[in-house]
Protein backbone atom coordinates (compact mmCIF):
# COMPACT_ATOMS: atom_id res chain seq x y z
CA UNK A 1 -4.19 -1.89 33.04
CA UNK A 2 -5.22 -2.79 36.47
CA UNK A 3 -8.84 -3.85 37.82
CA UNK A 4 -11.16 -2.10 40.39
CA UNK A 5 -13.00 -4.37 42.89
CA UNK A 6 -15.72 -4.23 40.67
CA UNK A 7 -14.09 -6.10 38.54
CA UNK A 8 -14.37 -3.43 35.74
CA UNK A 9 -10.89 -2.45 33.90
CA UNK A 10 -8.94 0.75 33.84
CA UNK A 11 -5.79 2.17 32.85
CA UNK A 12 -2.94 2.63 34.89
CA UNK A 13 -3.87 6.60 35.63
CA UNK A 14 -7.04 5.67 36.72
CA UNK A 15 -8.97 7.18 34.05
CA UNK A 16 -12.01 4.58 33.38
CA UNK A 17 -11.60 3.20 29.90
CA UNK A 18 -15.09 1.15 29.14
CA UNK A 19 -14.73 0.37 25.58
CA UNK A 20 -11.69 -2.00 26.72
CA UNK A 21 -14.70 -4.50 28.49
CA UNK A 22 -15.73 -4.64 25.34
CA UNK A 23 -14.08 -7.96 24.16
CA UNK A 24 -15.02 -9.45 27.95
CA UNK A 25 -18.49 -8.43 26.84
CA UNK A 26 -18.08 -10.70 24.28
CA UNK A 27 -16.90 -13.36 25.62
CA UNK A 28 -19.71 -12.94 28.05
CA UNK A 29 -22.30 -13.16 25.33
CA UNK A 30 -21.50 -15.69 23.74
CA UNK A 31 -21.02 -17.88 27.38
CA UNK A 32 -24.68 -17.78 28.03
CA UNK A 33 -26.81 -20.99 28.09
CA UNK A 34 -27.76 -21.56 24.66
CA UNK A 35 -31.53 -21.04 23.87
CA UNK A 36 -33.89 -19.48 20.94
CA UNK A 37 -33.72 -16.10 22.22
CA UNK A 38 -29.62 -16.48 22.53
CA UNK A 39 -29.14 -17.81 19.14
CA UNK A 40 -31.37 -15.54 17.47
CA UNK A 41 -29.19 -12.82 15.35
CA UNK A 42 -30.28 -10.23 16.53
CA UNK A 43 -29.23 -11.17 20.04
CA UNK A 44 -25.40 -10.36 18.62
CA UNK A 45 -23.88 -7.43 20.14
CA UNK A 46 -23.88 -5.43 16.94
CA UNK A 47 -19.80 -5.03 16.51
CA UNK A 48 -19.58 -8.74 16.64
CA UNK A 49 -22.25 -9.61 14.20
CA UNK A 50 -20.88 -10.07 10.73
CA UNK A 51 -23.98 -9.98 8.98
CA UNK A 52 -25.34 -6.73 10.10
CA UNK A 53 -21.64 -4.60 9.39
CA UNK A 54 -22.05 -6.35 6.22
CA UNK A 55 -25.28 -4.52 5.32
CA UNK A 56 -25.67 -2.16 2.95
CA UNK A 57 -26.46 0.47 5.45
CA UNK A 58 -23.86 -0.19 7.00
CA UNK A 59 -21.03 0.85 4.33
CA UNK A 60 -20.67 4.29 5.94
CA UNK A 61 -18.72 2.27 8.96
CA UNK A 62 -17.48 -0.25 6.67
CA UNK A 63 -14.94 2.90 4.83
CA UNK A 64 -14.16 4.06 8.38
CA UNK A 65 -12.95 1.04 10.03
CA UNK A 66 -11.00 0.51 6.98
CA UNK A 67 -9.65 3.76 7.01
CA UNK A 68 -8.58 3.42 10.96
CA UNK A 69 -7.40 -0.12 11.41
CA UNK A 70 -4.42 0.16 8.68
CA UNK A 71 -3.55 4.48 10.22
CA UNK A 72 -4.04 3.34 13.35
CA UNK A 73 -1.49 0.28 12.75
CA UNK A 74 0.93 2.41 10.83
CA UNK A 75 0.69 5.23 13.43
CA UNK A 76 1.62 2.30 16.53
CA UNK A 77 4.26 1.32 14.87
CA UNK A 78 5.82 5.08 14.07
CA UNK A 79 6.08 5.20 10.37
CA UNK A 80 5.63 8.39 9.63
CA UNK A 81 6.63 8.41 5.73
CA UNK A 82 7.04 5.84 2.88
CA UNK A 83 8.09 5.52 -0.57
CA UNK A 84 5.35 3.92 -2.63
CA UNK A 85 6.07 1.38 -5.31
CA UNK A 86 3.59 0.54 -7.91
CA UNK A 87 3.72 -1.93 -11.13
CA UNK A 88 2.33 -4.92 -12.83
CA UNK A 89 1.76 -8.04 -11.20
CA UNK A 90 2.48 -10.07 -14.20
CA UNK A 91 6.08 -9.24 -14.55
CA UNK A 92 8.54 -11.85 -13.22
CA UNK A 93 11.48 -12.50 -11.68
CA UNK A 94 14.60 -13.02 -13.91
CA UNK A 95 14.73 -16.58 -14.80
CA UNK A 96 11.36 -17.30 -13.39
CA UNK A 97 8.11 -18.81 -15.88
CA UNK A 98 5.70 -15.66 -17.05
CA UNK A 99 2.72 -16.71 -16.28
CA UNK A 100 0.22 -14.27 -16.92
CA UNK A 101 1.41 -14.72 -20.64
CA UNK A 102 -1.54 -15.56 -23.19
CA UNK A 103 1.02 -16.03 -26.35
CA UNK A 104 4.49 -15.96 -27.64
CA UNK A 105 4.67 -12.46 -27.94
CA UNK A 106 3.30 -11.53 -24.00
CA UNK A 107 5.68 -14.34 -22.80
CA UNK A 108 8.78 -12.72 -24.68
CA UNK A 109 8.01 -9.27 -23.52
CA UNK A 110 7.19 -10.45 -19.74
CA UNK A 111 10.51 -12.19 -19.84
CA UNK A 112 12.35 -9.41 -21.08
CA UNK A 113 10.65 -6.80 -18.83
CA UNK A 114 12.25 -8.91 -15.88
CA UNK A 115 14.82 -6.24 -16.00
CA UNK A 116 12.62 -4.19 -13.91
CA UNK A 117 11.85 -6.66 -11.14
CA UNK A 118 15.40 -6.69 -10.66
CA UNK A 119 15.57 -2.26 -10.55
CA UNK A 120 12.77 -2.64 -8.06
CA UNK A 121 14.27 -4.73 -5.88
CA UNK A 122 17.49 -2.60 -6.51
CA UNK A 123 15.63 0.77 -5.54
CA UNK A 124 13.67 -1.02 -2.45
CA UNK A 125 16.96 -1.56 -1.17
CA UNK A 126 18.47 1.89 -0.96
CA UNK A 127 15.04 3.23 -0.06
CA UNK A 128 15.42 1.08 2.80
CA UNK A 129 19.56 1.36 3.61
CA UNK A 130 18.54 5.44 3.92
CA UNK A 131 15.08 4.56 6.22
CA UNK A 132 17.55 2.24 8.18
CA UNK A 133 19.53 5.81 9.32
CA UNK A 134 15.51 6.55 10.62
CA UNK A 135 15.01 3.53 13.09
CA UNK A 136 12.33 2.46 9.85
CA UNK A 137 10.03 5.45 10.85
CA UNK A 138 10.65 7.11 7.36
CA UNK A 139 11.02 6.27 3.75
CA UNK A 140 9.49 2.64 4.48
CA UNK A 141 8.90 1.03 1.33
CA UNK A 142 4.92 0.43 0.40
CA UNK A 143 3.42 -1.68 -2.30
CA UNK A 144 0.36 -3.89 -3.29
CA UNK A 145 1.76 -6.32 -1.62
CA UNK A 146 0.82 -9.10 -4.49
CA UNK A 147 3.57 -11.02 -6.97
CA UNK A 148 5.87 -9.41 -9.78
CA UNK A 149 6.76 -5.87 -9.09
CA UNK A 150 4.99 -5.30 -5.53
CA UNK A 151 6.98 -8.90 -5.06
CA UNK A 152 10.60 -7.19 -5.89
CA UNK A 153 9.66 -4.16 -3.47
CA UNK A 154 9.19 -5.78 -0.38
CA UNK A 155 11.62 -8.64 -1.48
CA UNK A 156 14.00 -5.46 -1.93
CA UNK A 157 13.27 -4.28 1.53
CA UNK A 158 13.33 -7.35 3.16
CA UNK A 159 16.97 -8.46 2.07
CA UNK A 160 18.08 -4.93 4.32
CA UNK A 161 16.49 -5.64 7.13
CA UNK A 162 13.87 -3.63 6.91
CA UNK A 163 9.79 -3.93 7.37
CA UNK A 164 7.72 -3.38 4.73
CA UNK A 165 4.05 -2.64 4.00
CA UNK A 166 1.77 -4.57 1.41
CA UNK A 167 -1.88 -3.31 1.02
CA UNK A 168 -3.12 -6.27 -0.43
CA UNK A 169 -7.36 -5.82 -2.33
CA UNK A 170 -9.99 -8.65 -2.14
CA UNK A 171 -10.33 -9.60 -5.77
CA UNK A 172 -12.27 -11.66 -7.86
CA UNK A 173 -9.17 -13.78 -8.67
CA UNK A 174 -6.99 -15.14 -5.60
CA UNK A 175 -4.56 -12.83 -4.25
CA UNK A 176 -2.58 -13.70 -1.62
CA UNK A 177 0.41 -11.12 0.16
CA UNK A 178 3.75 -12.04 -0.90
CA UNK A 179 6.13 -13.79 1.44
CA UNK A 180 8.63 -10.78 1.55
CA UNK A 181 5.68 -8.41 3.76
CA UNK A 182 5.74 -7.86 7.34
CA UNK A 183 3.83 -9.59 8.61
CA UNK A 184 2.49 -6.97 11.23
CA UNK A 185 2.57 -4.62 8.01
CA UNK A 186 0.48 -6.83 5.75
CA UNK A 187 -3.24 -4.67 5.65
CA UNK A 188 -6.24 -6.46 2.95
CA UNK A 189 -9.05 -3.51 1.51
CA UNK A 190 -11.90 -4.57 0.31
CA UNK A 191 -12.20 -0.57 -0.82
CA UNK A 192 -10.01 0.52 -3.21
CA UNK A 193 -10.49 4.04 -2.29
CA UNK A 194 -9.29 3.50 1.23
CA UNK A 195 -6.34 1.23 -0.02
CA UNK A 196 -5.84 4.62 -2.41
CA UNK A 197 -5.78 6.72 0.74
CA UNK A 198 -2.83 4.72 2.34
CA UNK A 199 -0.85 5.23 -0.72
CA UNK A 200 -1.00 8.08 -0.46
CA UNK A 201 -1.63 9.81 2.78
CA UNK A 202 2.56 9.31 3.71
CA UNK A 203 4.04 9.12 0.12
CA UNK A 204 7.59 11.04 0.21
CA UNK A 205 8.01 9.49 -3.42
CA UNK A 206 6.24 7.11 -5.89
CA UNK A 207 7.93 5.02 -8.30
CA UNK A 208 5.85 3.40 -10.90
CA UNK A 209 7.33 0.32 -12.95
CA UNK A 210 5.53 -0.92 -16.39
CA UNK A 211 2.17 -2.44 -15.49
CA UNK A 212 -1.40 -2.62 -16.37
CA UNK A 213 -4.90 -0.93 -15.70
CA UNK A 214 -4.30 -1.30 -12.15
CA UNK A 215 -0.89 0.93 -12.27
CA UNK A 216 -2.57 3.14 -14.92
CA UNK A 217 -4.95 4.15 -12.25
CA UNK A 218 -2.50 4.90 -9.56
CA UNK A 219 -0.19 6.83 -11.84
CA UNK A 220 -3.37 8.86 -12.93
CA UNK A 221 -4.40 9.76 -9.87
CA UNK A 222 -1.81 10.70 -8.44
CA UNK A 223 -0.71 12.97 -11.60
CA UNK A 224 -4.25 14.28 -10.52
CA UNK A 225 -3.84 14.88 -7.24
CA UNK A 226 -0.32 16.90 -7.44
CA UNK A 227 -1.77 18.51 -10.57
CA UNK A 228 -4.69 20.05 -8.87
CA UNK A 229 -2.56 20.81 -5.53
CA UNK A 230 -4.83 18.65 -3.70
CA UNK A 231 -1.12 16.66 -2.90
CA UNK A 232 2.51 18.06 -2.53
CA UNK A 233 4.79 18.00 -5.39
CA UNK A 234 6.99 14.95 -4.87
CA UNK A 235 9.24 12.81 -6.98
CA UNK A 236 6.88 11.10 -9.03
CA UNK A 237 9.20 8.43 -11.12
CA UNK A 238 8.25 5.88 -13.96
CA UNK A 239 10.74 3.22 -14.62
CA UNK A 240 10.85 2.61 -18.26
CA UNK A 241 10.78 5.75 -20.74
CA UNK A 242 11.05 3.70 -23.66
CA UNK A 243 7.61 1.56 -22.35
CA UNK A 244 5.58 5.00 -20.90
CA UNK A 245 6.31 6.53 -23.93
CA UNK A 246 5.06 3.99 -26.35
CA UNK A 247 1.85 3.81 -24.15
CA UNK A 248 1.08 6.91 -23.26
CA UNK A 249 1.83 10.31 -25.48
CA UNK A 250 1.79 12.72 -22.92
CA UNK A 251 3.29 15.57 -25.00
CA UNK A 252 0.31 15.36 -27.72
CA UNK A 253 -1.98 16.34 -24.01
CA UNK A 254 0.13 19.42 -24.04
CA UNK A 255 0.13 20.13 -27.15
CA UNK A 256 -3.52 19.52 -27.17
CA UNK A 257 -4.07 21.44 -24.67
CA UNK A 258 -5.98 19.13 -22.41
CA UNK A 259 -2.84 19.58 -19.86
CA UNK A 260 -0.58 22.79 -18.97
CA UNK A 261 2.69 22.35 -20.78
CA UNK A 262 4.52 22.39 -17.48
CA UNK A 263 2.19 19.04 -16.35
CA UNK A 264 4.49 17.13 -18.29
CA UNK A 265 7.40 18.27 -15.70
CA UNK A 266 5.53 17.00 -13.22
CA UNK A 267 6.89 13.24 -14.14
CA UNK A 268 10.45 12.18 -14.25
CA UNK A 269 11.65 9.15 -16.73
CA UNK A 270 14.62 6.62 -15.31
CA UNK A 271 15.65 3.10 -16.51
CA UNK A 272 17.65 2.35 -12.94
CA UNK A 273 17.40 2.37 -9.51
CA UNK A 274 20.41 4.47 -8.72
CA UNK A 275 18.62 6.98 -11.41
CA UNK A 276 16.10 6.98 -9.46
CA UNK A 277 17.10 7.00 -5.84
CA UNK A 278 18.99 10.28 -7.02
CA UNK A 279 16.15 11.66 -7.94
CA UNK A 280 14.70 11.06 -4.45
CA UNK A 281 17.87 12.09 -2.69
CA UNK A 282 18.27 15.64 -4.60
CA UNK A 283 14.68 16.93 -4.55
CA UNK A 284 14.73 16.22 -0.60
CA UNK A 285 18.67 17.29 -0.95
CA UNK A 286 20.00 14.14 0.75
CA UNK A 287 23.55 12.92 0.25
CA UNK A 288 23.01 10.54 -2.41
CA UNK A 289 25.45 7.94 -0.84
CA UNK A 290 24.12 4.86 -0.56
């Protein structure tokens, strides 16, 4: 980026590029000597004035800038597929105090449901020793980038090497990323059906671990989405039969008749990560060594 002698910036090929004054425009504005008319709000250059993009009106732009910050960050950086990792936030590390637990009986099964923290972790790693064979552009491993499962995922990833991505939601409750995100990599939605969109938009495989409303959602939609061929059929993976199937009888919707009795193929069951990562490796016939 070079300047002309009007002082006005352009890129190297000499192609004008105005919208990259805008931050000196800025700056600018907010330099000038500081009277009534200055300080009024609606002197503020409109993209720097929180309280106008915070309108209702203004929710249209709101989506779209949410939408484009976190592709165009993803799309900089060259990650062009990921595998997306969803489960409860209440689960804990092995050893570590449960404590989302309300009573005896949450506390003893969020203890012994640790065992999946650990296959997460497990299965972020050789998601990320195969991406590592990709320079990180492919199979990078995704989550919610809060505590318990999303935790293990990037922890996972992070103990190869390799980035990670947490899409973190403004909630009503504090929520800050984990420690194990990259940094560059660590997005925050105040949409859900934007942070939705990244999920899925690169997904070469989902794994979902036991969890709560939150991973209900996600595993629903995206049964939806592959059901109704809005989405590609990919290896869509829930750790845990024994816990899915106590929770959620999805033969009786087949036999019902509220799903196709092939829908129910559409899901595979696994207890490990190595069951799992050969599920990955097969349907995109990889070698499966790790």
């Amino acid at each position: 980026m070079s300047k002309s002698k009007n002082g006005r910036l352009r890129r190297k090929d000499g192609v004008w590029d105005p919208l990259k004054t805008s931050s000196a425009d800025k700056k600018r504005a907010e330099s000038v000597p500081r009277t009534p008319q200055s300080m009024s709000p609606s002197y503020r250059l409109a993209y720097a004035d929180e309280d106008f993009l915070c309108r209702e009106e203004l929710r249209p732009i709101r989506l779209q800038l949410e939408l484009l910050k976190t592709e165009m960050s993803l799309t900089e950086k060259g990650i062009n597929s990921t595998v997306v990792m969803f489960g409860g936030a209440r689960i804990p590390a092995p050893g570590a105090n449960a404590w989302a637990a309300r009573n005896d009986v949450q506390r003893a099964n969020l203890e012994a449901a640790s065992v999946y923290y650990e296959e997460a972790r497990k299965f972020a790693r050789l998601c990320s020793r195969y991406s590592a064979g990709f320079d990180f552009h492919e199979y990078v491993v995704v989550t919610g980038g809060g505590p318990g499962v999303m935790e293990a995922g990037n922890r996972g990833a992070a103990e190869e090497g390799a980035p990670s991505i947490g899409l973190n939601i403004v909630l009503p409750h504090e929520q800050a990323p984990n420690v194990y995100v990259t940094p560059e990599l660590s997005f925050n939605f105040h949409y859900f059906a934007i942070r939705k969109m990244h999920f899925m938009v690169r997904a070469k495989a989902i794994a979902v671990f036991p969890g709560g409303f939150g991973t209900m959602d996600e595993l629903f939609e995206c049964l939806t989405l592959i059901q109704t061929g809005r989405m590609e059929r990919l290896p869509l993976i829930l750790f845990g039969e024994k816990f899915w199937r106590s929770i959620i009888n999805f033969d009786a919707l087949a036999e019902f008749g509220t799903i196709a009795p092939d829908d129910v193929n559409l899901i595979s069951f696994v207890d490990t990560a190595d069951e799992a990562w050969k599920i990955v490796a097969d349907f995109y016939e990889h070698d499966n060594g790790h």
